[in-house]
C-alpha atoms as a PDB file:
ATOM      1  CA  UNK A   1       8.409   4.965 -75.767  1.00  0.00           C
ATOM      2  CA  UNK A   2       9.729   3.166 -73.071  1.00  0.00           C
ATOM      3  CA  UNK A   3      10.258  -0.479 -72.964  1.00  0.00           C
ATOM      4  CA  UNK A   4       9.177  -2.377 -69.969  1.00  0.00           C
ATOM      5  CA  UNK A   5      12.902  -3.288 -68.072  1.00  0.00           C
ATOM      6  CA  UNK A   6      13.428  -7.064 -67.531  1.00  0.00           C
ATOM      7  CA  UNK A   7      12.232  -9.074 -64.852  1.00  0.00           C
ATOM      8  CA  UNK A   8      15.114 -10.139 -62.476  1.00  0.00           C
ATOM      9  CA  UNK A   9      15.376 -13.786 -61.664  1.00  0.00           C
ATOM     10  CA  UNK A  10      14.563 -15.032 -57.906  1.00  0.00           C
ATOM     11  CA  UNK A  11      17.389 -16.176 -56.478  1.00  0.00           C
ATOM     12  CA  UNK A  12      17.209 -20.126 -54.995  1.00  0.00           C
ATOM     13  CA  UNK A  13      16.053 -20.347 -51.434  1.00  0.00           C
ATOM     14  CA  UNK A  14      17.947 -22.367 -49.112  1.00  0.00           C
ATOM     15  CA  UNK A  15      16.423 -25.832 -48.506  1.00  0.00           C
ATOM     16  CA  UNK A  16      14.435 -26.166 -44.985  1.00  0.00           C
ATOM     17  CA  UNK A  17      14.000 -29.196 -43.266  1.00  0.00           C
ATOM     18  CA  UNK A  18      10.371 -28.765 -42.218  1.00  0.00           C
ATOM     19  CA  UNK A  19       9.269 -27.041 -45.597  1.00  0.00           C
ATOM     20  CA  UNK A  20      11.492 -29.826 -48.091  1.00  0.00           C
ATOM     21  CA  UNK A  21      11.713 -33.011 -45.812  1.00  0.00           C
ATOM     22  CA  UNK A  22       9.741 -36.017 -47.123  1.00  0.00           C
ATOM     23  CA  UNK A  23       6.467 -36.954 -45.603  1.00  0.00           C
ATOM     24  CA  UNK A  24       8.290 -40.109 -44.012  1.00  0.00           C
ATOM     25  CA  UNK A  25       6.385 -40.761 -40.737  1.00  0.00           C
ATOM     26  CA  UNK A  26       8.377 -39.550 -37.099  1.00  0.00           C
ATOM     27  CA  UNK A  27       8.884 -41.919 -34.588  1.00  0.00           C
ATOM     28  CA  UNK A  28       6.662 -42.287 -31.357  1.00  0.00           C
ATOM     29  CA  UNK A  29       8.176 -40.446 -28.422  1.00  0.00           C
ATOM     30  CA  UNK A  30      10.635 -42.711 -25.994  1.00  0.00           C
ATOM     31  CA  UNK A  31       8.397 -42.081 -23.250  1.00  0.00           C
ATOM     32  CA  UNK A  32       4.993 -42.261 -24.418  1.00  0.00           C
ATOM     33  CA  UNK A  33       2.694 -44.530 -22.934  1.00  0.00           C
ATOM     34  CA  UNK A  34       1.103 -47.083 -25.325  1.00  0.00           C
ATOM     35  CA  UNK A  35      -2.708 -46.449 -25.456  1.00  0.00           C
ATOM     36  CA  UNK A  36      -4.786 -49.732 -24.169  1.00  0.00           C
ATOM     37  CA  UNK A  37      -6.939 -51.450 -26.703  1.00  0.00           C
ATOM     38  CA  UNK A  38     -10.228 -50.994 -27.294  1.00  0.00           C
ATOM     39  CA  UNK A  39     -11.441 -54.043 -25.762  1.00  0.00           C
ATOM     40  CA  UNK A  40      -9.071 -53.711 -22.631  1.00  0.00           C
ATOM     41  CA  UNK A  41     -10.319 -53.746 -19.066  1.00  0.00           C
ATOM     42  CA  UNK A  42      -9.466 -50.818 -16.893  1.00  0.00           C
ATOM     43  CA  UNK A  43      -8.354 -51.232 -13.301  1.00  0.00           C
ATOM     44  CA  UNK A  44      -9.226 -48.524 -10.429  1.00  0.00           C
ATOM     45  CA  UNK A  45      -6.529 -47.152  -9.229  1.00  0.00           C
ATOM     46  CA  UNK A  46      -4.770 -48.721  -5.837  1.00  0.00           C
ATOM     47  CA  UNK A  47      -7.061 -47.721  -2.794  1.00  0.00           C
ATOM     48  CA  UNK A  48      -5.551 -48.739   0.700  1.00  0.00           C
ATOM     49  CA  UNK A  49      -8.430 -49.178   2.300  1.00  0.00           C
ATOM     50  CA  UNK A  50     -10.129 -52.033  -0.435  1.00  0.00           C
ATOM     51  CA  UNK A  51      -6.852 -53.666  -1.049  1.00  0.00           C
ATOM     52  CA  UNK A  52      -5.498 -54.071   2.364  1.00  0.00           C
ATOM     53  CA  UNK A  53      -5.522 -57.523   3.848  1.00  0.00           C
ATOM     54  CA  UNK A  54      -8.471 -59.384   5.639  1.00  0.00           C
ATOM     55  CA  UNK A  55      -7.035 -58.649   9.010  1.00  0.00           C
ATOM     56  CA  UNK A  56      -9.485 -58.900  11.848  1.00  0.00           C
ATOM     57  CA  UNK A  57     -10.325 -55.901  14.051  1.00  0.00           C
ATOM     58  CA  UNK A  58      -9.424 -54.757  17.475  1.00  0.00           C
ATOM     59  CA  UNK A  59     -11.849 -55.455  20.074  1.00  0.00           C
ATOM     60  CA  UNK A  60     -14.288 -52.492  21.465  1.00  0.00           C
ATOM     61  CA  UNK A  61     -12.501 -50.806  23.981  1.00  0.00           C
ATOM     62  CA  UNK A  62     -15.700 -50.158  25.628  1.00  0.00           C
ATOM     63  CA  UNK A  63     -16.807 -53.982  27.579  1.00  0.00           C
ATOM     64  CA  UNK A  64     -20.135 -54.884  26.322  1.00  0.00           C
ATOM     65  CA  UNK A  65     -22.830 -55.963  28.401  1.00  0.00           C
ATOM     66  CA  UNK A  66     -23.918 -59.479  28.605  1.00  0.00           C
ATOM     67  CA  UNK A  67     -27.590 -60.336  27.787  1.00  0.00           C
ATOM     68  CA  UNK A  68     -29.787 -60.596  30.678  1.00  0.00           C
ATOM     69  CA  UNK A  69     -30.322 -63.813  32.228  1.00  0.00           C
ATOM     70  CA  UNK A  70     -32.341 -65.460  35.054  1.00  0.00           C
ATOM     71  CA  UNK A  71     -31.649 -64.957  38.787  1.00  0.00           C
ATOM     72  CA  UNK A  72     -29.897 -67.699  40.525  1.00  0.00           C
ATOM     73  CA  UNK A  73     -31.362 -68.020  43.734  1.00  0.00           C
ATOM     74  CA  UNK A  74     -29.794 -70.438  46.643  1.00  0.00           C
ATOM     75  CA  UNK A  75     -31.569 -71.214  49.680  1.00  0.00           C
ATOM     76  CA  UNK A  76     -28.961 -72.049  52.231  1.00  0.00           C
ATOM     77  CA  UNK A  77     -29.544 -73.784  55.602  1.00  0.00           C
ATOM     78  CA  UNK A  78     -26.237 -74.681  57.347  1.00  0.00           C
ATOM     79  CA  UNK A  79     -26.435 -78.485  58.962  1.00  0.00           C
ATOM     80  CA  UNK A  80     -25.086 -76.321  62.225  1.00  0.00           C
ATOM     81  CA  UNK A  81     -28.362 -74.680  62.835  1.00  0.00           C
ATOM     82  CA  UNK A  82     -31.451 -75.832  63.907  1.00  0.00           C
ATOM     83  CA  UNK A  83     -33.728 -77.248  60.925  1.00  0.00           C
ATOM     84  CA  UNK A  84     -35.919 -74.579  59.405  1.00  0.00           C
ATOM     85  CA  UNK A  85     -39.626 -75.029  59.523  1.00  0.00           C
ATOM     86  CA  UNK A  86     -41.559 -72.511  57.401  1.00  0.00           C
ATOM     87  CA  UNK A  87     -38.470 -70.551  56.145  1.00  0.00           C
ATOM     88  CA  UNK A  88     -34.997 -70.477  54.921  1.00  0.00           C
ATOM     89  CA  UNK A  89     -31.850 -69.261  57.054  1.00  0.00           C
ATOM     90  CA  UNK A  90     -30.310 -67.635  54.470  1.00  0.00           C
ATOM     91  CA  UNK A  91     -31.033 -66.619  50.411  1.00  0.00           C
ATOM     92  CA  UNK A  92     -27.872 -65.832  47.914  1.00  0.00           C
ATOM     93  CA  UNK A  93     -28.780 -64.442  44.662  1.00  0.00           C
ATOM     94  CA  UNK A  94     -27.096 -63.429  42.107  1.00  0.00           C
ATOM     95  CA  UNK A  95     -27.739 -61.818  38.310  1.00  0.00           C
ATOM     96  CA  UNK A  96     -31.304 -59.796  39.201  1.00  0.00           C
ATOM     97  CA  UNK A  97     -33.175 -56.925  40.061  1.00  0.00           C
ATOM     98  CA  UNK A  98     -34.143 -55.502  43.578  1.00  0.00           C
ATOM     99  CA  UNK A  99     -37.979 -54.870  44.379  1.00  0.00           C
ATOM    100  CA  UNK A 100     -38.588 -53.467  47.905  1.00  0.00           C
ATOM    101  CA  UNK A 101     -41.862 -54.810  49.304  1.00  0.00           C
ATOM    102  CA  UNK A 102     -43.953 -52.093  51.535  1.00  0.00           C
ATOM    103  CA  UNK A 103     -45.366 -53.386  55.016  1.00  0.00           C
ATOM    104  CA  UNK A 104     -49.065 -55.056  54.165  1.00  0.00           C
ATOM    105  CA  UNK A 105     -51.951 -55.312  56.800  1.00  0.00           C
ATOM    106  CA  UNK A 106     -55.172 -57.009  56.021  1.00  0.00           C
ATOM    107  CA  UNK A 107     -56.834 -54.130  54.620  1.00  0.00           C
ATOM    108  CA  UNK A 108     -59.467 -54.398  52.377  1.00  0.00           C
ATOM    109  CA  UNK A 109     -59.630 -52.387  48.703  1.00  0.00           C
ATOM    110  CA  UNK A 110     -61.263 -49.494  50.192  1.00  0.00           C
ATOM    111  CA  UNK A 111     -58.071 -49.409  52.788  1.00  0.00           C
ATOM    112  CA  UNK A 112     -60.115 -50.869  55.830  1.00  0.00           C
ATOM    113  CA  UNK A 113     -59.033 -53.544  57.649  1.00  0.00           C
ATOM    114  CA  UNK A 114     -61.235 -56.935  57.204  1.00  0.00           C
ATOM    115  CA  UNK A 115     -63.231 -58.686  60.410  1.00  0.00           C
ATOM    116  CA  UNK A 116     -61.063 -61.882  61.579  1.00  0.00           C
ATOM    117  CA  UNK A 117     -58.670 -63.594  64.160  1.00  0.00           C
ATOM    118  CA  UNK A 118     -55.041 -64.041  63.042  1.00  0.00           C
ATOM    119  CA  UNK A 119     -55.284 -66.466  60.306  1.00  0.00           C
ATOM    120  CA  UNK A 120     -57.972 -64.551  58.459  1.00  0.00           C
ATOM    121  CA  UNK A 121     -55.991 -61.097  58.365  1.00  0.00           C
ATOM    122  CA  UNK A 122     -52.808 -63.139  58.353  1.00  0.00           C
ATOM    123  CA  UNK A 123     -54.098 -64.454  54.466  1.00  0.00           C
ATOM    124  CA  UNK A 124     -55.192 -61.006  53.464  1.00  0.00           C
ATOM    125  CA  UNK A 125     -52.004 -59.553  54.363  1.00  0.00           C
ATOM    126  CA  UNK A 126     -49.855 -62.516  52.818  1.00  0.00           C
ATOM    127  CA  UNK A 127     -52.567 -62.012  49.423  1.00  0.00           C
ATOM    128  CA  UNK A 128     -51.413 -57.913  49.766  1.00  0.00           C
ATOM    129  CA  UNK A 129     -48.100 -58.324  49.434  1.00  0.00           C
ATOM    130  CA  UNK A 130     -48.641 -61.016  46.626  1.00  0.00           C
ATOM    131  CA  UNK A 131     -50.318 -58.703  44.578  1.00  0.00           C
ATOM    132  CA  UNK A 132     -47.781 -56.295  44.939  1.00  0.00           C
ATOM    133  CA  UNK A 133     -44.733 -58.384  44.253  1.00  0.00           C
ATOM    134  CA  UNK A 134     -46.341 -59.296  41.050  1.00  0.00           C
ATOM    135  CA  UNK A 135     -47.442 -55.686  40.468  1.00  0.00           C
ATOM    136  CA  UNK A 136     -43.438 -55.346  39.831  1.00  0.00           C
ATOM    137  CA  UNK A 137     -43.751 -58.201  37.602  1.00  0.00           C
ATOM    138  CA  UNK A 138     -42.455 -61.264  40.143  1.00  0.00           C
ATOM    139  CA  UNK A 139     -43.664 -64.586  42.002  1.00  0.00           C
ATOM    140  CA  UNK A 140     -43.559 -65.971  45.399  1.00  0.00           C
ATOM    141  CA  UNK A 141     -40.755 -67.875  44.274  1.00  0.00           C
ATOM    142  CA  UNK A 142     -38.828 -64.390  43.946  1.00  0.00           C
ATOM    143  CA  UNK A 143     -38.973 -63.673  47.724  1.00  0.00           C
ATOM    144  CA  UNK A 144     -35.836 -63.557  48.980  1.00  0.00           C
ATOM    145  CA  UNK A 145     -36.796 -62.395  52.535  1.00  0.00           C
ATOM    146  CA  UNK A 146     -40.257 -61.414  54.842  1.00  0.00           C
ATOM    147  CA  UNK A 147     -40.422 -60.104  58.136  1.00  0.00           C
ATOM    148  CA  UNK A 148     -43.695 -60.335  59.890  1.00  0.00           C
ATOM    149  CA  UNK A 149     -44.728 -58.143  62.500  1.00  0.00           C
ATOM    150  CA  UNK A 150     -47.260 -59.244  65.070  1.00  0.00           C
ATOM    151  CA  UNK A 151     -49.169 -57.772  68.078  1.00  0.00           C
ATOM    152  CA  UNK A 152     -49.161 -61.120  69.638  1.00  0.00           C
ATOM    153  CA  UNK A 153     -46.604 -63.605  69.225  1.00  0.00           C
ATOM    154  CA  UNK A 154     -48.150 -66.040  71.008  1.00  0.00           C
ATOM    155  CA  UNK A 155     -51.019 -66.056  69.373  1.00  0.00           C
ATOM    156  CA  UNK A 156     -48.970 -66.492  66.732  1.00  0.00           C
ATOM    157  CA  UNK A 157     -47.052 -69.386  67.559  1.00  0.00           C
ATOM    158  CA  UNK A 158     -50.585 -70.868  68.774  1.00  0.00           C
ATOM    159  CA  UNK A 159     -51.892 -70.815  64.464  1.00  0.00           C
ATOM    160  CA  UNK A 160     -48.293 -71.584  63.482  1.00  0.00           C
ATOM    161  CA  UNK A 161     -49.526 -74.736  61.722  1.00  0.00           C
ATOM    162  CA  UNK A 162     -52.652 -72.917  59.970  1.00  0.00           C
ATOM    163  CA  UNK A 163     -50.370 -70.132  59.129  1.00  0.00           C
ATOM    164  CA  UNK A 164     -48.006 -72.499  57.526  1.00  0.00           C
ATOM    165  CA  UNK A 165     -50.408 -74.117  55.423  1.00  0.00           C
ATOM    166  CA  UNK A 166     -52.056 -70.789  54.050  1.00  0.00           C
ATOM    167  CA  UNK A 167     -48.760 -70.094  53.560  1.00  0.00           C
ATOM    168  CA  UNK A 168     -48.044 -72.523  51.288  1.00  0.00           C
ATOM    169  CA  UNK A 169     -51.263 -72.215  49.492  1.00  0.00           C
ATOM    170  CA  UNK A 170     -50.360 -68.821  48.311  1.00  0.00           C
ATOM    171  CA  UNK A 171     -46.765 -68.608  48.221  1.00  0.00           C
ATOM    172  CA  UNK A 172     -45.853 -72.367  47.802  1.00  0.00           C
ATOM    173  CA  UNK A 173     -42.727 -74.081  49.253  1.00  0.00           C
ATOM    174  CA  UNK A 174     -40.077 -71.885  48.398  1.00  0.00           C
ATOM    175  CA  UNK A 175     -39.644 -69.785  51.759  1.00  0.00           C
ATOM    176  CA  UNK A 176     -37.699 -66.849  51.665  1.00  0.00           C
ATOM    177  CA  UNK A 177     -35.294 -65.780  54.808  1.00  0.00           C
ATOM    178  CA  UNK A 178     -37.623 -65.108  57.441  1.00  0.00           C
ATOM    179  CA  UNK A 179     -38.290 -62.977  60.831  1.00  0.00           C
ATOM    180  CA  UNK A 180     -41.055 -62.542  63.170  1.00  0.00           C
ATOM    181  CA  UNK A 181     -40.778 -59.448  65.076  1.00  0.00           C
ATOM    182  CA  UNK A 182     -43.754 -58.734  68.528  1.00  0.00           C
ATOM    183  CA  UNK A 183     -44.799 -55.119  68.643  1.00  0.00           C
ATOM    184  CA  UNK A 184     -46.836 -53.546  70.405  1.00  0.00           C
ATOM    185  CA  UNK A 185     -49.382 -52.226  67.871  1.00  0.00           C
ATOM    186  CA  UNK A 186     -49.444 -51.337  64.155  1.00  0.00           C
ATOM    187  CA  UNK A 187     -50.313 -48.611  62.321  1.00  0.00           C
ATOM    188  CA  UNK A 188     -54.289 -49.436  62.135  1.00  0.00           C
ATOM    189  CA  UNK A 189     -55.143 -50.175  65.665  1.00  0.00           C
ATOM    190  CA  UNK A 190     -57.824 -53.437  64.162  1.00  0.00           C
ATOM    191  CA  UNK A 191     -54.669 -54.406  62.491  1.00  0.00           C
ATOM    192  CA  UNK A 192     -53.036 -57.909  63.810  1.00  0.00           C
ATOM    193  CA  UNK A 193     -50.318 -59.025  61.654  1.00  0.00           C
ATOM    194  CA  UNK A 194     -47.877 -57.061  59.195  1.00  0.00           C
ATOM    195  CA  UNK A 195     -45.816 -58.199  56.165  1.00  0.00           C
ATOM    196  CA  UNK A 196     -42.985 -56.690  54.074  1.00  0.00           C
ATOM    197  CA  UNK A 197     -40.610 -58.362  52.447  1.00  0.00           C
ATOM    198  CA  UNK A 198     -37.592 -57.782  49.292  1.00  0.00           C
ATOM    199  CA  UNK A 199     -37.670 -59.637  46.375  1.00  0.00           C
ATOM    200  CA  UNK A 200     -35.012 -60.919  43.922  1.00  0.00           C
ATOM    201  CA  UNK A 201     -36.600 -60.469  39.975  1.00  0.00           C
ATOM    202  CA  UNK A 202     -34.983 -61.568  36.688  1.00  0.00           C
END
């Protein structure tokens, strides 16, 4: 019968560090970064653009337009010439808008011309333009010049008084630069007396 052989002994292992070092706590790392506490406030990064000074801005390189403003209109009669009577040697405006005025007759608002001397077609053709300056959205006072045409400038000259006065009835006392020019008809043979004129709008 065999007996069982004996057990050999286990030789002693070699101590290791990781296996046989006390559990003594290690050291934070040198370069670790200390963690914020709880109730700490965290700051956004650095941004250029929100912490850069309050410096003001360039102008626009582009000019920018002014608001619009009021015409200035100056009626202008030299001391050298001969005193105006029913209009204005000369008109300087500046800072406005330029409305061409088409040659009125006295025609009517089926396009015929109205019964009556001079003065009568002289008023509906003064009323004509009128209506179309303000049409364009201006006033007498915008008139900057008028010529009048007329078949017959003595006739003319003979109602220059009654002229005047309608004139001023409609158009009031701010007379534009001024012409009368003779010729020898108009377009509608009836036709007496023409008006065009330009005006000078805000």
């Amino acid at each position: 019968m065999n007996s069982p052989s004996p057990q050999r002994p286990t030789p002693p292992q070699p101590p290791s560090p990781g296996r046989d070092a006390p559990n003594v706590p290690l050291p934070p790392p040198t370069d670790a970064v200390p963690a914020p506490p709880t109730d700490a406030v965290l700051s956004p990064p650095p941004s250029p653009e929100r912490d850069a000074p309050n410096v003001p801005l360039p102008p626009p390189t582009h000019p920018v337009s002014p608001p619009p403003t009021a015409p200035v209109i100056r009626r202008i009669n030299p001391p050298e010439l001969s005193p105006p009577t029913g209009f204005t040697h000369a008109v300087a405006v500046t800072g406005s808008r330029l409305v061409l005025l088409a040659g009125q007759t006295a025609l009517d608002g089926v396009g015929r011309v109205i019964d009556g001397a001079l003065p009568a077609q002289f008023e509906r053709a003064l009323s004509n333009l009128l209506t179309a300056l303000r049409a364009a959205g201006g006033e007498p006072e915008h008139l900057a010049r008028v010529t009048v045409y007329a078949t017959d400038v003595a006739d003319y000259r003979a109602h220059a008084a009654q002229l005047g006065s309608i004139w001023r009835r409609l158009a009031g006392r701010d007379y534009p630069a001024m012409a009368v020019v003779g010729v020898v008809r108009l377009w509608d043979e009836q036709a007496l007396v023409e008006l065009d004129g330009i005006a000078l709008l805000p």
